[in-house]
PDB file of N, CA and C in Angstrom:
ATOM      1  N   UNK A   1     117.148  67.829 151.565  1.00  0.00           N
ATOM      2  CA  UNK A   1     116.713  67.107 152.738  1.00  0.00           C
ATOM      3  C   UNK A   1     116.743  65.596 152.503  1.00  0.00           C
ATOM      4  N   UNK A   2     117.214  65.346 151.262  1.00  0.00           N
ATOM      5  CA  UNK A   2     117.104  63.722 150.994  1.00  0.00           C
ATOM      6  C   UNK A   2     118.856  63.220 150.638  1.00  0.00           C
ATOM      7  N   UNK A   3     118.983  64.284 150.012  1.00  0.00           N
ATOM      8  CA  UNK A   3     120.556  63.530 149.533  1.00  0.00           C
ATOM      9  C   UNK A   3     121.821  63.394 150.440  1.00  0.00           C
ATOM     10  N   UNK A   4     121.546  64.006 151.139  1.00  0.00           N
ATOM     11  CA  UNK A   4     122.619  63.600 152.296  1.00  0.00           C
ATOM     12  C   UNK A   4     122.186  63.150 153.601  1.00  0.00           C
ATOM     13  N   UNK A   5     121.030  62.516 153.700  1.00  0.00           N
ATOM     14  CA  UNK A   5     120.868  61.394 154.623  1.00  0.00           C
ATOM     15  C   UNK A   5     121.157  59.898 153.810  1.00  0.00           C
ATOM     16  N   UNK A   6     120.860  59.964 152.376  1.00  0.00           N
ATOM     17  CA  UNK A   6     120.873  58.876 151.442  1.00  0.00           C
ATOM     18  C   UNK A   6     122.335  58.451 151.365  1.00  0.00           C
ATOM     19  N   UNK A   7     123.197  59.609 150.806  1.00  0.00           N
ATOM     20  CA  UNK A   7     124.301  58.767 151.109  1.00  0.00           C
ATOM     21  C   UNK A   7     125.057  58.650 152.304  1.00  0.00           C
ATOM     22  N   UNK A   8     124.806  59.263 153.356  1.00  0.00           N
ATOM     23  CA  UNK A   8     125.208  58.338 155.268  1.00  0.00           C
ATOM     24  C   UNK A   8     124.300  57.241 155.068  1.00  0.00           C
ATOM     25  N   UNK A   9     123.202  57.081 154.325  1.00  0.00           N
ATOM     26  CA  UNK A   9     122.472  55.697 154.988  1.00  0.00           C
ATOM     27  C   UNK A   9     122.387  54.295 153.659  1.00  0.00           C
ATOM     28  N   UNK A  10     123.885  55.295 153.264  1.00  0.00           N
ATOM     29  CA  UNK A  10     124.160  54.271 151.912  1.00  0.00           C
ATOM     30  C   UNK A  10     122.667  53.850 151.111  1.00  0.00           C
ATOM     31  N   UNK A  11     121.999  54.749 150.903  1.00  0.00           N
ATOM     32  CA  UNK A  11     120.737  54.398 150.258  1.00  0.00           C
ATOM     33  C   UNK A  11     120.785  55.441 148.811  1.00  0.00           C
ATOM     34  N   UNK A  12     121.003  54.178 147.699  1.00  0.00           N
ATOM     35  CA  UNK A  12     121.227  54.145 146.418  1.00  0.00           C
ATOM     36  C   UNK A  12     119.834  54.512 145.638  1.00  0.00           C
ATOM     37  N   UNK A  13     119.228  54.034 146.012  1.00  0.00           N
ATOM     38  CA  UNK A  13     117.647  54.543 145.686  1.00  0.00           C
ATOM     39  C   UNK A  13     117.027  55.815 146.234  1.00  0.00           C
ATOM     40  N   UNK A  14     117.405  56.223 146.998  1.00  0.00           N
ATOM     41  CA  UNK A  14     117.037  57.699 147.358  1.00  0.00           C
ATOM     42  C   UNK A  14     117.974  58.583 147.310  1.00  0.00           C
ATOM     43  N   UNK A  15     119.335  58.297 147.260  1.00  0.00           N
ATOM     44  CA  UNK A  15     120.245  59.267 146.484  1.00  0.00           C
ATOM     45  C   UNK A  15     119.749  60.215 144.718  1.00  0.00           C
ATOM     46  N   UNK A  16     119.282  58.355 144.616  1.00  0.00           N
ATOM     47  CA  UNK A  16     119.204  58.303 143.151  1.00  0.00           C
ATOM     48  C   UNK A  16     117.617  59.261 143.154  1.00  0.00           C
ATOM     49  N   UNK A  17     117.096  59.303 143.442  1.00  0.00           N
ATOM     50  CA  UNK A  17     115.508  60.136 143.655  1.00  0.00           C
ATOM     51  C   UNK A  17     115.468  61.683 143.595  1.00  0.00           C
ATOM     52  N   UNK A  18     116.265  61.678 144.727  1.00  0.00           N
ATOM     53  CA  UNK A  18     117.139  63.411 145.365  1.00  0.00           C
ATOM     54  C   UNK A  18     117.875  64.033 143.877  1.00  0.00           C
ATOM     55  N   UNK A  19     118.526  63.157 143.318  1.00  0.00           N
ATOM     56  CA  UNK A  19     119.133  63.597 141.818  1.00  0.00           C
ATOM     57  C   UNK A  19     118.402  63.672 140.788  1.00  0.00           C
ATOM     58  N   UNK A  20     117.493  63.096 141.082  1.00  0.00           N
ATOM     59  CA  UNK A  20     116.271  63.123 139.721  1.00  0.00           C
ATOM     60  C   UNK A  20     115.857  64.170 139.843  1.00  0.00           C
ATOM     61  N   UNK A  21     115.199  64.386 141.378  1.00  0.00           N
ATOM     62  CA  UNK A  21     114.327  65.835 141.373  1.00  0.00           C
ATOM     63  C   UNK A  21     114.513  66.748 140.917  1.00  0.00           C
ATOM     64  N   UNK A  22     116.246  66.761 141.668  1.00  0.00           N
ATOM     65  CA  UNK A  22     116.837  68.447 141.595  1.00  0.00           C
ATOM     66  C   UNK A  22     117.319  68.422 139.704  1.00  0.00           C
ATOM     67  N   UNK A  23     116.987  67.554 138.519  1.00  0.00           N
ATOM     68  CA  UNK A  23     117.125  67.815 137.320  1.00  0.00           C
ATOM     69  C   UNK A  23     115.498  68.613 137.045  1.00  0.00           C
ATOM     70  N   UNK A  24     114.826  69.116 138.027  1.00  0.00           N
ATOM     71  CA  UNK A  24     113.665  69.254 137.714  1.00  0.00           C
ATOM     72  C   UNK A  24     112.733  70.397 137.575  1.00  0.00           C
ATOM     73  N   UNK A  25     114.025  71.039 138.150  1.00  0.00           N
ATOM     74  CA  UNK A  25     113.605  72.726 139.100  1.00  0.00           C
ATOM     75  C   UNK A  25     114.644  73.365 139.203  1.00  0.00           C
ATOM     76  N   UNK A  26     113.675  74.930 139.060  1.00  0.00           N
ATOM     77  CA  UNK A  26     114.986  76.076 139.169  1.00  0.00           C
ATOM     78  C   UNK A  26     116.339  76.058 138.465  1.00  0.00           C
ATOM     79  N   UNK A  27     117.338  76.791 138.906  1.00  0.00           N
ATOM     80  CA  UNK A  27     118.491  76.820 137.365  1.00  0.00           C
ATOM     81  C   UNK A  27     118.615  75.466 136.944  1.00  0.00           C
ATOM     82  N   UNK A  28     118.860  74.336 137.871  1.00  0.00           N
ATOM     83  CA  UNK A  28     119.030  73.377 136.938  1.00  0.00           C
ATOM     84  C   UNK A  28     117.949  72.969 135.901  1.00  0.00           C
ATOM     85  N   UNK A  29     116.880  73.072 135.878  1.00  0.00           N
ATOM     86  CA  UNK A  29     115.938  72.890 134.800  1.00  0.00           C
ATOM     87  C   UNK A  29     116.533  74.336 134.071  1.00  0.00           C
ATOM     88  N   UNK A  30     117.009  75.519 133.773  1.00  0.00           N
ATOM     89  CA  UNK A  30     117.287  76.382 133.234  1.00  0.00           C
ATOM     90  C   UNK A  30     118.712  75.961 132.486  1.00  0.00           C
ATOM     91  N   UNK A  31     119.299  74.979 132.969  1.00  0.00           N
ATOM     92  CA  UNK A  31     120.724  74.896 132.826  1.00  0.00           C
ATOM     93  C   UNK A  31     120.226  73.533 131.631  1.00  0.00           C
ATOM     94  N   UNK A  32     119.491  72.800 131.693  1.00  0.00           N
ATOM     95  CA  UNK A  32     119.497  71.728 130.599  1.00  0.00           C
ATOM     96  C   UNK A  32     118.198  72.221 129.790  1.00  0.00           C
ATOM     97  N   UNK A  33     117.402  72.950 129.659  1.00  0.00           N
ATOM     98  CA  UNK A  33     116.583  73.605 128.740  1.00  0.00           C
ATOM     99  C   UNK A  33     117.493  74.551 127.740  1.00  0.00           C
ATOM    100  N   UNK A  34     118.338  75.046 128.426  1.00  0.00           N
ATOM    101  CA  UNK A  34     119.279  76.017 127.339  1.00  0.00           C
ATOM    102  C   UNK A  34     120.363  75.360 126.590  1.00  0.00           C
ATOM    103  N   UNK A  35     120.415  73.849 126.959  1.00  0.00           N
ATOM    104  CA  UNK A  35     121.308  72.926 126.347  1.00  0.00           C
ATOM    105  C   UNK A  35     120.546  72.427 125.021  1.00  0.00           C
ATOM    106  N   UNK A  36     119.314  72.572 125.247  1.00  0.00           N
ATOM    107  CA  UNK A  36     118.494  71.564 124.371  1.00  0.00           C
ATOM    108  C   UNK A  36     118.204  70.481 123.824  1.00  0.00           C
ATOM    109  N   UNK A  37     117.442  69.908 123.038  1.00  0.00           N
ATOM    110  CA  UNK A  37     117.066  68.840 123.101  1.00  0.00           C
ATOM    111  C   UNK A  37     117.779  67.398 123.447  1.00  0.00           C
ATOM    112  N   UNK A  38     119.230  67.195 122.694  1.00  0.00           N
ATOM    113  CA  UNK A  38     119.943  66.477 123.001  1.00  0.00           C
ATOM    114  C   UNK A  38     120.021  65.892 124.791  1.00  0.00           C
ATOM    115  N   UNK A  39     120.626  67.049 125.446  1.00  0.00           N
ATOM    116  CA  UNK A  39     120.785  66.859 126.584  1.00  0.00           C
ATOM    117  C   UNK A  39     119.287  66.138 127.319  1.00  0.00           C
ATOM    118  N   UNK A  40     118.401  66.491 127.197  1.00  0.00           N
ATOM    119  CA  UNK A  40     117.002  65.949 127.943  1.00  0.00           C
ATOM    120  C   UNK A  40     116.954  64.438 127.306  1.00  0.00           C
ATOM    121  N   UNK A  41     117.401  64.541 125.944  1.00  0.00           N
ATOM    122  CA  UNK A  41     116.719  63.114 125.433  1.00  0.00           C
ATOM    123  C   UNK A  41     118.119  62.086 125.783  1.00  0.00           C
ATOM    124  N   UNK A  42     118.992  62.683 126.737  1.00  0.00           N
ATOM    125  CA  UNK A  42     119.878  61.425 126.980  1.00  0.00           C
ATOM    126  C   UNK A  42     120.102  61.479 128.390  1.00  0.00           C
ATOM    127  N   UNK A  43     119.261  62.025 128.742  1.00  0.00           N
ATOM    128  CA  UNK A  43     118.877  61.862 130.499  1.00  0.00           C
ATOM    129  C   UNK A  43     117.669  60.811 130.369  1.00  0.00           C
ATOM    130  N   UNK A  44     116.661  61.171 129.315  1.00  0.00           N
ATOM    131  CA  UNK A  44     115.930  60.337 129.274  1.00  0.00           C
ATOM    132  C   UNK A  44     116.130  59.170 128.936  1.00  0.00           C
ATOM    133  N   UNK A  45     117.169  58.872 128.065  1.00  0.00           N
ATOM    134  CA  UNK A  45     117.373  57.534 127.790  1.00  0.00           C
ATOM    135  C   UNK A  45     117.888  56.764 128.681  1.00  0.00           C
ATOM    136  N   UNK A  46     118.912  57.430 129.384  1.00  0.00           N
ATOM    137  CA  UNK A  46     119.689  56.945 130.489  1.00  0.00           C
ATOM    138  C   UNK A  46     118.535  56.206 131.503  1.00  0.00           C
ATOM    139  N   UNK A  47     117.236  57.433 131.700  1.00  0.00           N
ATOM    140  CA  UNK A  47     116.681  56.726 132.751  1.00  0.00           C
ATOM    141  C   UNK A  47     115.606  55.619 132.469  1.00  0.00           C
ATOM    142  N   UNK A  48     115.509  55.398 131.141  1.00  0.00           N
ATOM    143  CA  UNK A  48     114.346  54.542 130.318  1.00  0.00           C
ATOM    144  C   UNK A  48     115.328  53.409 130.281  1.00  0.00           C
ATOM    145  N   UNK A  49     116.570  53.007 130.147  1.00  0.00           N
ATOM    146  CA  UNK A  49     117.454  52.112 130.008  1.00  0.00           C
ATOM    147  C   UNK A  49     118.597  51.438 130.827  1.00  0.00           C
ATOM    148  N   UNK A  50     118.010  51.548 132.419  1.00  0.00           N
ATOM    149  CA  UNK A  50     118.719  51.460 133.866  1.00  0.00           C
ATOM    150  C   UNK A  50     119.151  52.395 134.596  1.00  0.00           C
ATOM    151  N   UNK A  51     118.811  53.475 134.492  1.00  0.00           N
ATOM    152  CA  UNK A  51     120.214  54.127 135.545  1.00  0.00           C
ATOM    153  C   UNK A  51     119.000  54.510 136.597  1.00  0.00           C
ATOM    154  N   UNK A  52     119.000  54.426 137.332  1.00  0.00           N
ATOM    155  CA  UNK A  52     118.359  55.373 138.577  1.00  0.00           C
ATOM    156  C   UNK A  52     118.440  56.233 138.650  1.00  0.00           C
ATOM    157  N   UNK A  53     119.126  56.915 138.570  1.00  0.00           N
ATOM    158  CA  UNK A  53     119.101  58.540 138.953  1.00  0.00           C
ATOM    159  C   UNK A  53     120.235  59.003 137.380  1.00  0.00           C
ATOM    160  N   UNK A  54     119.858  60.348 136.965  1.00  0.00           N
ATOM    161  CA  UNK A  54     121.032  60.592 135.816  1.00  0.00           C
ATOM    162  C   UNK A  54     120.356  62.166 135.904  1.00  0.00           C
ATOM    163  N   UNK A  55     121.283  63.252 135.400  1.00  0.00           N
ATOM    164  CA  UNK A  55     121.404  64.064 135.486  1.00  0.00           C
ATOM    165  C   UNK A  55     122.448  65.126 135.039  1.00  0.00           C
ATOM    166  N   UNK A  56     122.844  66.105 134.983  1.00  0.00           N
ATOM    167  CA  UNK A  56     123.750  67.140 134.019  1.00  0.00           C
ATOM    168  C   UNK A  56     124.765  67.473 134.888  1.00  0.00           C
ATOM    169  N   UNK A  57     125.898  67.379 134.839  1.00  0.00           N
ATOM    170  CA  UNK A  57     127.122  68.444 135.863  1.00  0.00           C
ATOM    171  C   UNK A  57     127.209  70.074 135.626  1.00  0.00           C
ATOM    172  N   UNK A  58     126.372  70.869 136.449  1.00  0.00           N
ATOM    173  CA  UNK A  58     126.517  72.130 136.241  1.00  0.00           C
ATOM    174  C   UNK A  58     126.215  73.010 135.091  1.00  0.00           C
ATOM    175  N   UNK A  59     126.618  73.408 133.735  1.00  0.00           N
ATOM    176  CA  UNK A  59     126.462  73.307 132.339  1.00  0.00           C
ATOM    177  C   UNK A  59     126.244  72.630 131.360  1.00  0.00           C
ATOM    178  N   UNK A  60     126.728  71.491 131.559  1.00  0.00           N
ATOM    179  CA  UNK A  60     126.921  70.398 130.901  1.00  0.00           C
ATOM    180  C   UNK A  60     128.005  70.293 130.140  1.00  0.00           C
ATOM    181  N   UNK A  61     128.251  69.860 129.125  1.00  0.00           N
ATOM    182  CA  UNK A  61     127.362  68.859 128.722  1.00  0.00           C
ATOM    183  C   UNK A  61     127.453  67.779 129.000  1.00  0.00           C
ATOM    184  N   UNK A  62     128.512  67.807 129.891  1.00  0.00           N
ATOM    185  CA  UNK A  62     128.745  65.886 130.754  1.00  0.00           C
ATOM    186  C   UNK A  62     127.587  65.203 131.348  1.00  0.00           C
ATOM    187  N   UNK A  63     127.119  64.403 131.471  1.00  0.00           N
ATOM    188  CA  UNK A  63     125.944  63.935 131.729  1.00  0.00           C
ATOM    189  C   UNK A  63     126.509  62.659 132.760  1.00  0.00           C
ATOM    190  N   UNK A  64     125.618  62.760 133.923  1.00  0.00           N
ATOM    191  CA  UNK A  64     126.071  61.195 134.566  1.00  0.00           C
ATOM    192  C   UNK A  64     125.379  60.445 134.989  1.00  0.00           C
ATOM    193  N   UNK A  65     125.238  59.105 135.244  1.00  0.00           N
ATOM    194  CA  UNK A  65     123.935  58.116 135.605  1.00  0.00           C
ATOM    195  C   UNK A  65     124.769  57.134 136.602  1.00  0.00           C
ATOM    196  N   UNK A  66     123.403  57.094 137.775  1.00  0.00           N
ATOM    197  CA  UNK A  66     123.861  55.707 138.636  1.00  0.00           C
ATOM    198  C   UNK A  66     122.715  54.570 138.271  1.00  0.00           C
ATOM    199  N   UNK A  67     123.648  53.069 138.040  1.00  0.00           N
ATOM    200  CA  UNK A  67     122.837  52.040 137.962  1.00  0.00           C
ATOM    201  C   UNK A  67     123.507  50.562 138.860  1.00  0.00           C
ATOM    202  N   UNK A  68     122.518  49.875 139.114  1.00  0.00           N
ATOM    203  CA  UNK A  68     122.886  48.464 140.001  1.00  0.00           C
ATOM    204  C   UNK A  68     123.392  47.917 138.862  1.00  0.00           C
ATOM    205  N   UNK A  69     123.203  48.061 137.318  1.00  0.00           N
ATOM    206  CA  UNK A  69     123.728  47.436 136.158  1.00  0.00           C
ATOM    207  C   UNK A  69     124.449  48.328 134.827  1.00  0.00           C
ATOM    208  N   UNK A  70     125.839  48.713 135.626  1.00  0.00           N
ATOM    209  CA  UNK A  70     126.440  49.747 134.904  1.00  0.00           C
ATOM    210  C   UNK A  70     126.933  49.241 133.602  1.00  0.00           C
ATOM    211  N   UNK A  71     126.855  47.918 133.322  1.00  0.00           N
ATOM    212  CA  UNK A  71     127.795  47.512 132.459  1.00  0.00           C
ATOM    213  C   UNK A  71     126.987  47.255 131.160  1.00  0.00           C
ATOM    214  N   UNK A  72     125.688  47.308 131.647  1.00  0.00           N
ATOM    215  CA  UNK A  72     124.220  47.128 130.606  1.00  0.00           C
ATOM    216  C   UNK A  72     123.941  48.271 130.371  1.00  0.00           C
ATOM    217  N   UNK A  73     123.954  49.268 131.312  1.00  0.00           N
ATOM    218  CA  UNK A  73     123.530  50.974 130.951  1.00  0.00           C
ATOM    219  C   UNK A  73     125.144  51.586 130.072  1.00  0.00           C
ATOM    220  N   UNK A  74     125.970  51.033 130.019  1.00  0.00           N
ATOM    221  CA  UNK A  74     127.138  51.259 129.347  1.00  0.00           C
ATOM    222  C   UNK A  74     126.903  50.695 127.669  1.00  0.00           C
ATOM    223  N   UNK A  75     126.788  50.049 127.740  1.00  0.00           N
ATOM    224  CA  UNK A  75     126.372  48.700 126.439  1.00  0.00           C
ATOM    225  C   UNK A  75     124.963  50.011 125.540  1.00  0.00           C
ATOM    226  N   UNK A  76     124.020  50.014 126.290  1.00  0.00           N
ATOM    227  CA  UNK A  76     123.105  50.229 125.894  1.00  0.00           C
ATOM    228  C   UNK A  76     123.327  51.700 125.492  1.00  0.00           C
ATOM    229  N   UNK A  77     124.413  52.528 126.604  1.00  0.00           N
ATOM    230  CA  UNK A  77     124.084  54.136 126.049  1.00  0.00           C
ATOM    231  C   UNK A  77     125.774  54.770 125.138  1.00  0.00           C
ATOM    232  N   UNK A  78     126.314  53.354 124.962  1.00  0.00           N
ATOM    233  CA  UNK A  78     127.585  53.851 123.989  1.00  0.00           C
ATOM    234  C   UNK A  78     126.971  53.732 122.832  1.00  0.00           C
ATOM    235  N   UNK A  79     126.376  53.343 122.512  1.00  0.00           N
ATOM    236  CA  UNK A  79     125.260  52.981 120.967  1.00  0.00           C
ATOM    237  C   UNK A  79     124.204  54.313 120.925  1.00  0.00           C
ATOM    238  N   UNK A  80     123.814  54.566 121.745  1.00  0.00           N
ATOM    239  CA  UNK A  80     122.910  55.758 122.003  1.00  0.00           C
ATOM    240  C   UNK A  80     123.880  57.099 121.474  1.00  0.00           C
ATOM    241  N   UNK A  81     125.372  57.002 122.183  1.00  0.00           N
ATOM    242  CA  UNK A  81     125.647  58.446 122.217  1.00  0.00           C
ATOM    243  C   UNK A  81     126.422  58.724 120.643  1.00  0.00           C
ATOM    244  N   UNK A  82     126.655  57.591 120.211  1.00  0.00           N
ATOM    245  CA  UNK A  82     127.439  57.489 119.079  1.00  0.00           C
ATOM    246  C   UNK A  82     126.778  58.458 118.108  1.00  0.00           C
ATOM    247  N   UNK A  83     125.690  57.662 117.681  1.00  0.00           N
ATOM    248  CA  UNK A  83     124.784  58.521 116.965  1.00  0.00           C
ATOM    249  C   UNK A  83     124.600  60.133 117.310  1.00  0.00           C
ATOM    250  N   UNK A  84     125.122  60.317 118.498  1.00  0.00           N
ATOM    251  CA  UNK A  84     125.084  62.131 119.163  1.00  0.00           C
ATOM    252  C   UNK A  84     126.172  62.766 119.175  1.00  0.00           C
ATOM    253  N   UNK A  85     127.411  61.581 118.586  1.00  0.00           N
ATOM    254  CA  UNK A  85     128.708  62.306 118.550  1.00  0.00           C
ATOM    255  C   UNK A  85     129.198  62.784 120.267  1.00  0.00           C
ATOM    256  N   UNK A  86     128.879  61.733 121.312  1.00  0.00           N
ATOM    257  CA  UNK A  86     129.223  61.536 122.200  1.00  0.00           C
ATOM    258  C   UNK A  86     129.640  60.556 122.587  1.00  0.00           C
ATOM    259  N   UNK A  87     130.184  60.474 123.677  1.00  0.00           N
ATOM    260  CA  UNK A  87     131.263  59.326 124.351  1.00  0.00           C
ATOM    261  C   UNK A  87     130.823  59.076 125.534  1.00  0.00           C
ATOM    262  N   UNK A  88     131.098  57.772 126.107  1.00  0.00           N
ATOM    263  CA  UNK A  88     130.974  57.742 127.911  1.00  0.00           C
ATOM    264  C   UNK A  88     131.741  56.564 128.464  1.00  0.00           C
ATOM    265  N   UNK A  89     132.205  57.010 129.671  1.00  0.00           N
ATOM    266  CA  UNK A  89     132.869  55.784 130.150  1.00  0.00           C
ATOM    267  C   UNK A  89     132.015  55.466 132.042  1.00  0.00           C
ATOM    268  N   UNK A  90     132.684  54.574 132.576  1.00  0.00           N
ATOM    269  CA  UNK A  90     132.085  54.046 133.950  1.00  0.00           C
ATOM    270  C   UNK A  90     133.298  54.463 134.767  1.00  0.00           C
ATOM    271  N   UNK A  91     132.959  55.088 135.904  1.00  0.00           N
ATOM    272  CA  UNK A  91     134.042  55.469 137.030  1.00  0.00           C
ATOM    273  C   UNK A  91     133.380  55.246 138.260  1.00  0.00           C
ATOM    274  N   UNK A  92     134.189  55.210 139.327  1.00  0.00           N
ATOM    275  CA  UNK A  92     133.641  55.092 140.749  1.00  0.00           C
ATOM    276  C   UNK A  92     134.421  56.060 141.698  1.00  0.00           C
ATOM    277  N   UNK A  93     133.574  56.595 142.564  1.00  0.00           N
ATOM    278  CA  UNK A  93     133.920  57.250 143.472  1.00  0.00           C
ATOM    279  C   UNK A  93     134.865  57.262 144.162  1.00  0.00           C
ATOM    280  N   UNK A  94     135.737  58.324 144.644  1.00  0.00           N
ATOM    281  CA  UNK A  94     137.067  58.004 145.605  1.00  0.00           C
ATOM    282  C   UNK A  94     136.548  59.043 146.860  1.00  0.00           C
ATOM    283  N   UNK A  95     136.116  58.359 147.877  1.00  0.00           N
ATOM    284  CA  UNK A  95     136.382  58.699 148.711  1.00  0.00           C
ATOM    285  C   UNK A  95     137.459  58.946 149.994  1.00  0.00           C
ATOM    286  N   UNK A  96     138.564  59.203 148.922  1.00  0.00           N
ATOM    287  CA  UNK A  96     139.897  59.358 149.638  1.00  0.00           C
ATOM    288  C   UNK A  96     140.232  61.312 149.415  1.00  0.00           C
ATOM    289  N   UNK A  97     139.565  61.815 148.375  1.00  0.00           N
ATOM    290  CA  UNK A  97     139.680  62.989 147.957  1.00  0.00           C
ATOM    291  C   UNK A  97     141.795  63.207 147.506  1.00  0.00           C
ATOM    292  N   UNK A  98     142.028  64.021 146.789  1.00  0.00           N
ATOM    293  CA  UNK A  98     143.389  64.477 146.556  1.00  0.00           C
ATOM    294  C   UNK A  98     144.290  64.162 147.823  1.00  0.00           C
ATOM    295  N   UNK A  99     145.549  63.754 146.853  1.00  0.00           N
ATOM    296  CA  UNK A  99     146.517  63.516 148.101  1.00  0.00           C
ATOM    297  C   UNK A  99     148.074  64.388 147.899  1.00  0.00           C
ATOM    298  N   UNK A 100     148.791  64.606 148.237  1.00  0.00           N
ATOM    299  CA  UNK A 100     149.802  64.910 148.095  1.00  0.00           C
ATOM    300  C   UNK A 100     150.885  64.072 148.758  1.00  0.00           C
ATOM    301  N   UNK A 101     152.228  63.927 147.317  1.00  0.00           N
ATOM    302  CA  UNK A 101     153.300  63.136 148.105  1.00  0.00           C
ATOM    303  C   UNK A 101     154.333  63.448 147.301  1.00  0.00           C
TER     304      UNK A 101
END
């Protein structure tokens, strides 16, 4: 009931809220508890170190975060993941979806 009025009303802060929650409950809390510790403690970092909203893709173990300062939450969590024998990069949305030509 929040995440898709947030993004029609381009609202980055309650997108970002709606994504927090749903890391919070039901399978998805089942889906990063069975990942273990790692996975929680780099959601947590993510969200202790800019991102607004961060959260797991499905299984994981991809992890993703939105911030107004991606390039500081980048800085800050390539140093983080190193030590975890993880990687991350910054991408942006295409709202053009697949094309064919």
């Amino acid at each position: 009931m929040k995440m898709i009025p947030a993004v029609f009303e381009a609202d980055l802060y309650a997108f970002c809220d709606a994504v927090n929650q749903i890391q919070t409950f039901g399978w998805k809390r089942v889906e990063i508890d069975a990942r273990g510790e790692v996975l929680q403690s780099t959601i947590d970092f993510l969200l202790e170190n800019g991102a607004i909203g961060a959260g797991v893709s499905s299984w994981g173990p991809a992890v993703f975060a939105f911030s107004e300062t991606m390039d500081e939450l980048y800085q800050r969590t390539k140093h983080f993941l190193l030590s975890n024998r993880g990687s991350c990069f910054i991408t942006k949305a295409d709202n053009f979806g697949a094309s064919i030509e």
